[in-house]
PDB file of N, CA and C in Angstrom:
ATOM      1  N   UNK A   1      96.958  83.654 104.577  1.00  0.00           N
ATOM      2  CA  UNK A   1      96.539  83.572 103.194  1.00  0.00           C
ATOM      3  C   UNK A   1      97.705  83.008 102.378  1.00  0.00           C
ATOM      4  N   UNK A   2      97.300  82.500 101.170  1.00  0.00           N
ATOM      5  CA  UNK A   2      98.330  81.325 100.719  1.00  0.00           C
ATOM      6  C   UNK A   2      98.295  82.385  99.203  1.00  0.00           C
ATOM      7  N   UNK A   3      99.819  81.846  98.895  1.00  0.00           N
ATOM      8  CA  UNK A   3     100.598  82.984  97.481  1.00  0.00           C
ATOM      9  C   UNK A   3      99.151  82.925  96.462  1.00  0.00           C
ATOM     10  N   UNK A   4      98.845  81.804  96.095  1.00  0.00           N
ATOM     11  CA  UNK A   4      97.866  81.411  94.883  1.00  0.00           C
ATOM     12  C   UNK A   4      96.425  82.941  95.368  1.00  0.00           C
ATOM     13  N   UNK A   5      95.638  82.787  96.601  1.00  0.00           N
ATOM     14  CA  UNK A   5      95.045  84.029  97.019  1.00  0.00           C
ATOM     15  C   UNK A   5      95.041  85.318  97.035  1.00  0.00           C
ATOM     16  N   UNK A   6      96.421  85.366  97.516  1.00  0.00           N
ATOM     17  CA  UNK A   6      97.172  86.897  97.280  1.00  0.00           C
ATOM     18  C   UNK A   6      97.447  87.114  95.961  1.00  0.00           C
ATOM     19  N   UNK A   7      97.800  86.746  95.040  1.00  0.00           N
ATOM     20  CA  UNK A   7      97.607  87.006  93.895  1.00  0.00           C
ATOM     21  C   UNK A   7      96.462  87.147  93.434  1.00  0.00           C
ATOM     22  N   UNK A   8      95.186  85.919  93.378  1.00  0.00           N
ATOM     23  CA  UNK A   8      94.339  86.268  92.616  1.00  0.00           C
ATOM     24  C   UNK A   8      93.403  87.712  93.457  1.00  0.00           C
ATOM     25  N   UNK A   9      94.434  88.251  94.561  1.00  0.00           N
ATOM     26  CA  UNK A   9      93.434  89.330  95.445  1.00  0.00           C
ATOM     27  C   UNK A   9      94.345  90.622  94.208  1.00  0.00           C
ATOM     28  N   UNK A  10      95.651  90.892  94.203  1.00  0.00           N
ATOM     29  CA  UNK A  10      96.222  91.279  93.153  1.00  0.00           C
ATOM     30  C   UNK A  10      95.810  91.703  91.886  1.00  0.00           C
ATOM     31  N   UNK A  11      95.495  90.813  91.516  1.00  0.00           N
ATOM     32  CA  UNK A  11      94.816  90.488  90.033  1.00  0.00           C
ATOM     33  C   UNK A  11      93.458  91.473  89.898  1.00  0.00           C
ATOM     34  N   UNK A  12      92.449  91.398  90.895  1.00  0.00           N
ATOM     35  CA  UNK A  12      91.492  91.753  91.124  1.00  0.00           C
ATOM     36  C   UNK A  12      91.688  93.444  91.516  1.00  0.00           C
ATOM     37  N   UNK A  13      92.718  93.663  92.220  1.00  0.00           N
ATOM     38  CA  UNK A  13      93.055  94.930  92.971  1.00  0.00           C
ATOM     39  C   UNK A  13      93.461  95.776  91.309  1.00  0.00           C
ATOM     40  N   UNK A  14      93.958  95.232  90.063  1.00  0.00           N
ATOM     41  CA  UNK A  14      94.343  95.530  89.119  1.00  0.00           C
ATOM     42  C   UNK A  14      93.616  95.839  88.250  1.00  0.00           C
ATOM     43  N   UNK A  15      92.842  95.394  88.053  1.00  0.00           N
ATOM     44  CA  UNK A  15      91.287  95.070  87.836  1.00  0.00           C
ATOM     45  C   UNK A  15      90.328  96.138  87.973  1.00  0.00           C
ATOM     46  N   UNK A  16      89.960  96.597  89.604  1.00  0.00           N
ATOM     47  CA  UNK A  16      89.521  97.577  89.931  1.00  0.00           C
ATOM     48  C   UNK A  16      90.309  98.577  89.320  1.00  0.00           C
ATOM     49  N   UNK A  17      91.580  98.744  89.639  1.00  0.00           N
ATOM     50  CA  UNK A  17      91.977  99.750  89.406  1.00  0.00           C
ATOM     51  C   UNK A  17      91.904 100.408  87.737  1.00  0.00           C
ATOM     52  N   UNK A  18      91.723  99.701  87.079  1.00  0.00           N
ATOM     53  CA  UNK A  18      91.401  99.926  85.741  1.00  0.00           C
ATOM     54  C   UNK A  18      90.270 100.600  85.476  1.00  0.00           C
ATOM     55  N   UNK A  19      89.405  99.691  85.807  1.00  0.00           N
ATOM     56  CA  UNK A  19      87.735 100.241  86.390  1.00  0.00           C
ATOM     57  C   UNK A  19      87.567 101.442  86.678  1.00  0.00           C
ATOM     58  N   UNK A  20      88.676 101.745  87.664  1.00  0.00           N
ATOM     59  CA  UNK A  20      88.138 103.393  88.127  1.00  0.00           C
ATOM     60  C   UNK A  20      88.766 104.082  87.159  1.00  0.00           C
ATOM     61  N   UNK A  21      89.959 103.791  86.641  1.00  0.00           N
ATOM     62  CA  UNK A  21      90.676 104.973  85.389  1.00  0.00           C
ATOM     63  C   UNK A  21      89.091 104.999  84.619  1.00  0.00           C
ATOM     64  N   UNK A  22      88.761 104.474  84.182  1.00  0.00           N
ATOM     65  CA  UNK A  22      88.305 104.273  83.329  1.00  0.00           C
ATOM     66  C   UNK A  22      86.627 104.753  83.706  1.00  0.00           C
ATOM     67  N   UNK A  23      86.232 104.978  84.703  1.00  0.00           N
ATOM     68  CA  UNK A  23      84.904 105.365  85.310  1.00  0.00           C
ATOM     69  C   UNK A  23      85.622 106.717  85.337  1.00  0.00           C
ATOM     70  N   UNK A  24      86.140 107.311  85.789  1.00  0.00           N
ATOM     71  CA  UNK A  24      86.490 108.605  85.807  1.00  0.00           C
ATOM     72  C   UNK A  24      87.188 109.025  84.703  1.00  0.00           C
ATOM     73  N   UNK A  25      87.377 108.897  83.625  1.00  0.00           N
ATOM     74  CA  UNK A  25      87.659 109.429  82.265  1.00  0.00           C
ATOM     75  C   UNK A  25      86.562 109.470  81.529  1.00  0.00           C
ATOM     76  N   UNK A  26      84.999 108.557  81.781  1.00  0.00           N
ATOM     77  CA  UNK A  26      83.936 108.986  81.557  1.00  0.00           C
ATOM     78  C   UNK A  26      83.315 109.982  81.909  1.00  0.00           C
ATOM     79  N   UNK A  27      83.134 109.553  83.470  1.00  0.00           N
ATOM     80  CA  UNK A  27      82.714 110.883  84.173  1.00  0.00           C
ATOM     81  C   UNK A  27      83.364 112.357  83.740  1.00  0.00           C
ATOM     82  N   UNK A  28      84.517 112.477  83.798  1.00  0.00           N
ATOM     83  CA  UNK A  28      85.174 113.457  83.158  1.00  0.00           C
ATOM     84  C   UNK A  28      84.166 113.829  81.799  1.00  0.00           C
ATOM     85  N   UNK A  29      84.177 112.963  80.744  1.00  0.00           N
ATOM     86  CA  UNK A  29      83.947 113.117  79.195  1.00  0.00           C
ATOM     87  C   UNK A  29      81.819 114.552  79.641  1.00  0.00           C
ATOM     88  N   UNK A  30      81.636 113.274  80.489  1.00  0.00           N
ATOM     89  CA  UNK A  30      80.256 113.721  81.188  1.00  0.00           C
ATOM     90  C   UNK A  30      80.276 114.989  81.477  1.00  0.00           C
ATOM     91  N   UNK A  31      80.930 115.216  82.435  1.00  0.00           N
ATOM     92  CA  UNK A  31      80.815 116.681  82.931  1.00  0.00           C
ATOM     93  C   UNK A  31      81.109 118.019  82.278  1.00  0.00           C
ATOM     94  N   UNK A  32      81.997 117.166  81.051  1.00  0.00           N
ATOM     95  CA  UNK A  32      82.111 118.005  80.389  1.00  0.00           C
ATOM     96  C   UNK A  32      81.101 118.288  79.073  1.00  0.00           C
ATOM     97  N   UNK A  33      80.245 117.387  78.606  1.00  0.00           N
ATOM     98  CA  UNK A  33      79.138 117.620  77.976  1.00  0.00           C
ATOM     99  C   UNK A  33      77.900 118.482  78.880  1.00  0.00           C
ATOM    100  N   UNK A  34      77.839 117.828  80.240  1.00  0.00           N
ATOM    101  CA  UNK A  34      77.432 118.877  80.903  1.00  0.00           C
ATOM    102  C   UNK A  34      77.368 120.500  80.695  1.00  0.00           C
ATOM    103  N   UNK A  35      78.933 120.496  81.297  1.00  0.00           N
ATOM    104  CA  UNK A  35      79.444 122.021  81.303  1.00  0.00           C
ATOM    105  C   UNK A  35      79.284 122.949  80.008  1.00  0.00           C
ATOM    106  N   UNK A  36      79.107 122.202  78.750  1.00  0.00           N
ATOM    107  CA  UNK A  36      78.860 122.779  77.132  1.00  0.00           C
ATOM    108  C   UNK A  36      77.588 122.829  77.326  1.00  0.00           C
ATOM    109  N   UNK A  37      76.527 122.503  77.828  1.00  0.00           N
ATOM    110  CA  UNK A  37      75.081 122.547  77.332  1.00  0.00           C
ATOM    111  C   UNK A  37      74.824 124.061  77.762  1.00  0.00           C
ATOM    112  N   UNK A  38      73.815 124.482  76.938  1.00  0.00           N
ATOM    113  CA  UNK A  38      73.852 126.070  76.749  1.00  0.00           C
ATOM    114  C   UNK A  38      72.519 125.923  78.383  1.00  0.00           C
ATOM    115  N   UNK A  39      72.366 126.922  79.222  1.00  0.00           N
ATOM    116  CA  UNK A  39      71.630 127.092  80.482  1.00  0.00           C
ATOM    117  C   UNK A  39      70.851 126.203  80.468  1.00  0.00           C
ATOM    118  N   UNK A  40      69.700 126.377  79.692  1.00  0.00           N
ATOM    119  CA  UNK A  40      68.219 126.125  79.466  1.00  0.00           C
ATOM    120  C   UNK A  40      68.349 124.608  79.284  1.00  0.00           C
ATOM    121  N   UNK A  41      68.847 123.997  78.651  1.00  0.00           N
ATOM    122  CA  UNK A  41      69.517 122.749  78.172  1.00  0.00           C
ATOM    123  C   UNK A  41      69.839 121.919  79.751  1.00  0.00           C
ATOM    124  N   UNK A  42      70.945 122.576  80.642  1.00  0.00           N
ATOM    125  CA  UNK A  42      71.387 122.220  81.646  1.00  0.00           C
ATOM    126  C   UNK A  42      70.251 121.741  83.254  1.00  0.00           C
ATOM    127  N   UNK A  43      69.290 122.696  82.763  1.00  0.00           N
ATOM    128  CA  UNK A  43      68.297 122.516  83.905  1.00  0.00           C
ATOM    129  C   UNK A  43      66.961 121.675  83.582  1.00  0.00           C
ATOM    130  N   UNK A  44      66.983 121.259  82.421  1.00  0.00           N
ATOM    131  CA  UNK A  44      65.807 120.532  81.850  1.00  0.00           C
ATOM    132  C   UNK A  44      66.311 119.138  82.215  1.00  0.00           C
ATOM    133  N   UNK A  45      65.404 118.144  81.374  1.00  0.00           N
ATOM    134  CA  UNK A  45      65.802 116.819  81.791  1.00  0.00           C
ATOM    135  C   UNK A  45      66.756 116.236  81.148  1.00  0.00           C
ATOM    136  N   UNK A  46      67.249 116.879  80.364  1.00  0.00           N
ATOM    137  CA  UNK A  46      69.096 116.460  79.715  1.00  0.00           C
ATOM    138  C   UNK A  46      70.068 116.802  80.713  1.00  0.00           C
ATOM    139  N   UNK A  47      69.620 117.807  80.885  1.00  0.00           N
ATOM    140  CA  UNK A  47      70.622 118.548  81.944  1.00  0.00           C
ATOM    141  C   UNK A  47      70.861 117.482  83.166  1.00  0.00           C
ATOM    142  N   UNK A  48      69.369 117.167  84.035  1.00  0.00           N
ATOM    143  CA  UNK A  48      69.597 116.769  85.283  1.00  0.00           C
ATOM    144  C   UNK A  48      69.749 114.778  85.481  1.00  0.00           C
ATOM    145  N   UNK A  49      69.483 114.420  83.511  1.00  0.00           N
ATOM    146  CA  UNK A  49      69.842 112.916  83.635  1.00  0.00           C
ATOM    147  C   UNK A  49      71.665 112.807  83.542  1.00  0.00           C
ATOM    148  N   UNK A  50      72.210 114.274  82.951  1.00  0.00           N
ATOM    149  CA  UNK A  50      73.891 114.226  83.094  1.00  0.00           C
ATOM    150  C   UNK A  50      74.401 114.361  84.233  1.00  0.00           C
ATOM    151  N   UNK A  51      73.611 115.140  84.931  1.00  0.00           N
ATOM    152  CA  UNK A  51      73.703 115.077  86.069  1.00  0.00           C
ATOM    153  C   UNK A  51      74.051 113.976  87.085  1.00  0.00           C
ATOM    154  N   UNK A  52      72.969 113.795  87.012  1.00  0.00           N
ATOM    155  CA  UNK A  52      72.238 112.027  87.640  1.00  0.00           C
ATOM    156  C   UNK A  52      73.666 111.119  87.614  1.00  0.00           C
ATOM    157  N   UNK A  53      74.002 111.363  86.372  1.00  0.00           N
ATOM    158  CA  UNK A  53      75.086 109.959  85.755  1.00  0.00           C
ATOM    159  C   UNK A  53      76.657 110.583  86.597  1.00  0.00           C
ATOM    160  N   UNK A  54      77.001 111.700  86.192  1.00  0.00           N
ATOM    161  CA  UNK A  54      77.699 112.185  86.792  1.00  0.00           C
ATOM    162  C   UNK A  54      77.681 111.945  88.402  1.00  0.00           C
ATOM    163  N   UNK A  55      77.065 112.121  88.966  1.00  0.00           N
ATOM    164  CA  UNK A  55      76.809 111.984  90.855  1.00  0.00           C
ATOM    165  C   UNK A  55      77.069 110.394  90.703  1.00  0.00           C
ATOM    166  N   UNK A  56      76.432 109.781  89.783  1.00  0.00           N
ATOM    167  CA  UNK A  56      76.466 107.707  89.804  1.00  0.00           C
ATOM    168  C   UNK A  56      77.811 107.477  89.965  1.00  0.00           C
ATOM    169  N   UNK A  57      78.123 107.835  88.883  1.00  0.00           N
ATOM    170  CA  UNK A  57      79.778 107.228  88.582  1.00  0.00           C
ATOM    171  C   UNK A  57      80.480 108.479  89.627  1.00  0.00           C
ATOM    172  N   UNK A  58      80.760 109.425  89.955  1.00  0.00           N
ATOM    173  CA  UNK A  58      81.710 109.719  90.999  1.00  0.00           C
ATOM    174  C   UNK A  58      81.409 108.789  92.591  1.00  0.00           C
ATOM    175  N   UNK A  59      80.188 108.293  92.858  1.00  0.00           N
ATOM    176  CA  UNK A  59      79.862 107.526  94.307  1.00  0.00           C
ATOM    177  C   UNK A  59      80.231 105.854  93.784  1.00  0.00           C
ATOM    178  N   UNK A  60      80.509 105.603  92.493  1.00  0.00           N
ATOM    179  CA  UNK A  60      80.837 104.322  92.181  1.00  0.00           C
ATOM    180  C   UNK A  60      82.526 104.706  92.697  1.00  0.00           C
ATOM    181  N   UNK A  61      83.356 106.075  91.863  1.00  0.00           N
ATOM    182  CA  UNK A  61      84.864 105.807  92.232  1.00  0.00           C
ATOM    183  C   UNK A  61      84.831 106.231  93.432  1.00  0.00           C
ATOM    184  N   UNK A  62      84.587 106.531  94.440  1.00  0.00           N
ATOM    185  CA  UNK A  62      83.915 106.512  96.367  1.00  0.00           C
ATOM    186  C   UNK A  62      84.346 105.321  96.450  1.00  0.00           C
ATOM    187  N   UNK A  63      83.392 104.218  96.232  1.00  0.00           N
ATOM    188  CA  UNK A  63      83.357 103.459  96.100  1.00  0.00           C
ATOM    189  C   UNK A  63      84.652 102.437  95.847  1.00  0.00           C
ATOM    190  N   UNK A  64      85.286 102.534  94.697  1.00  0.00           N
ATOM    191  CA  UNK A  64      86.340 102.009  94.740  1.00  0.00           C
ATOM    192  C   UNK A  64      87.593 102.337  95.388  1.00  0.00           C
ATOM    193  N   UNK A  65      87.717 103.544  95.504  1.00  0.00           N
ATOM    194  CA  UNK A  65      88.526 104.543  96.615  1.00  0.00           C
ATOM    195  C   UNK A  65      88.383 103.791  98.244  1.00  0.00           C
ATOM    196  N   UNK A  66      87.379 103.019  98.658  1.00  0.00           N
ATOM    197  CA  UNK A  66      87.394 102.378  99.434  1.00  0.00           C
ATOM    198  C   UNK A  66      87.719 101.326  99.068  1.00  0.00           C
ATOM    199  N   UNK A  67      87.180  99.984  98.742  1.00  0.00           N
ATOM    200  CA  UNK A  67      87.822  98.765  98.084  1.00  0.00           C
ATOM    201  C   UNK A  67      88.891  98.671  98.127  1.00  0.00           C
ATOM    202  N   UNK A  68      89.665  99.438  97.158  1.00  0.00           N
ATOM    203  CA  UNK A  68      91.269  99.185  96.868  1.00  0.00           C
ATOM    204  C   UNK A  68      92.259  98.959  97.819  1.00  0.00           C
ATOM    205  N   UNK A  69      91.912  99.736  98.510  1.00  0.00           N
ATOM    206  CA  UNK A  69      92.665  99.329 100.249  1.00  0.00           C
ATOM    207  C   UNK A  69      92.982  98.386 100.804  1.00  0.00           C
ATOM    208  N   UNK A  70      91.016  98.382 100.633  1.00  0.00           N
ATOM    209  CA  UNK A  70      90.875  96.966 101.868  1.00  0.00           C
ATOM    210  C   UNK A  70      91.558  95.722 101.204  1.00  0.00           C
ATOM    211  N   UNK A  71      91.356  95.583  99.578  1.00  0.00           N
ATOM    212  CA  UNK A  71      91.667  94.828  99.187  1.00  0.00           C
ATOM    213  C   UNK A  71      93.749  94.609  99.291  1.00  0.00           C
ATOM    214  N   UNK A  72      94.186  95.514  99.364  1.00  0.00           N
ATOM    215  CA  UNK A  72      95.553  95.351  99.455  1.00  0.00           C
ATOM    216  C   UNK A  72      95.556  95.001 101.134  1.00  0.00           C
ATOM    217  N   UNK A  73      94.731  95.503 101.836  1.00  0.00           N
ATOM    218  CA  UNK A  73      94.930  95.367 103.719  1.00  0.00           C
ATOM    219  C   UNK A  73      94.974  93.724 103.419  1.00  0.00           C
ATOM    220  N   UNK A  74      94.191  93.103 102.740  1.00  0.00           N
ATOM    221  CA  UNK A  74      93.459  91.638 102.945  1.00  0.00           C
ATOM    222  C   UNK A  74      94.581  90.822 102.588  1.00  0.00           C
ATOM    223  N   UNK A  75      96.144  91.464 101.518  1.00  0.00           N
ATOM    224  CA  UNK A  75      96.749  90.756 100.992  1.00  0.00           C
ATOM    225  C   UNK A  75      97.995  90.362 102.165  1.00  0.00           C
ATOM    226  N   UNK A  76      97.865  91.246 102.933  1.00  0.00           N
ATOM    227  CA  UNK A  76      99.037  91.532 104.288  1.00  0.00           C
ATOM    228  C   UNK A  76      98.970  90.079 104.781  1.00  0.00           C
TER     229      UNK A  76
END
């Protein structure tokens, strides 16, 4: 792989990594509106669409938790 590649793999690896700060400081914000909803609230369909979003975005940073790697393996 040629410098100009490895960089723009870099760039991208930087990129992601932003992405996930930033998916998981939501998720965070989420779970924690979650965790405030009074019971009744929590098990209805507010409850289980925070839910929903919450499970999304933690299998999205999964997700990048894999990527990031590969993407630095690819720069070797």
């Amino acid at each position: 792989m040629n410098k100009d590649r490895r960089k723009q793999l870099s760039e991208i690896g930087e990129q992601l990594e932003a992405i996930k700060e930033q998916l998981e400081a939501l998720c965070d914000e989420e779970q924690d509106y979650y965790d405030n909803m009074p019971e009744g609230i929590q098990s209805g369909e507010r409850g289980e669409k925070a839910q929903s979003a919450i499970e999304n975005m933690e299998a999205a940073i999964d997700a990048l938790d894999e990527a990031l790697p590969a993407i630095e393996e690819a720069q070797a």
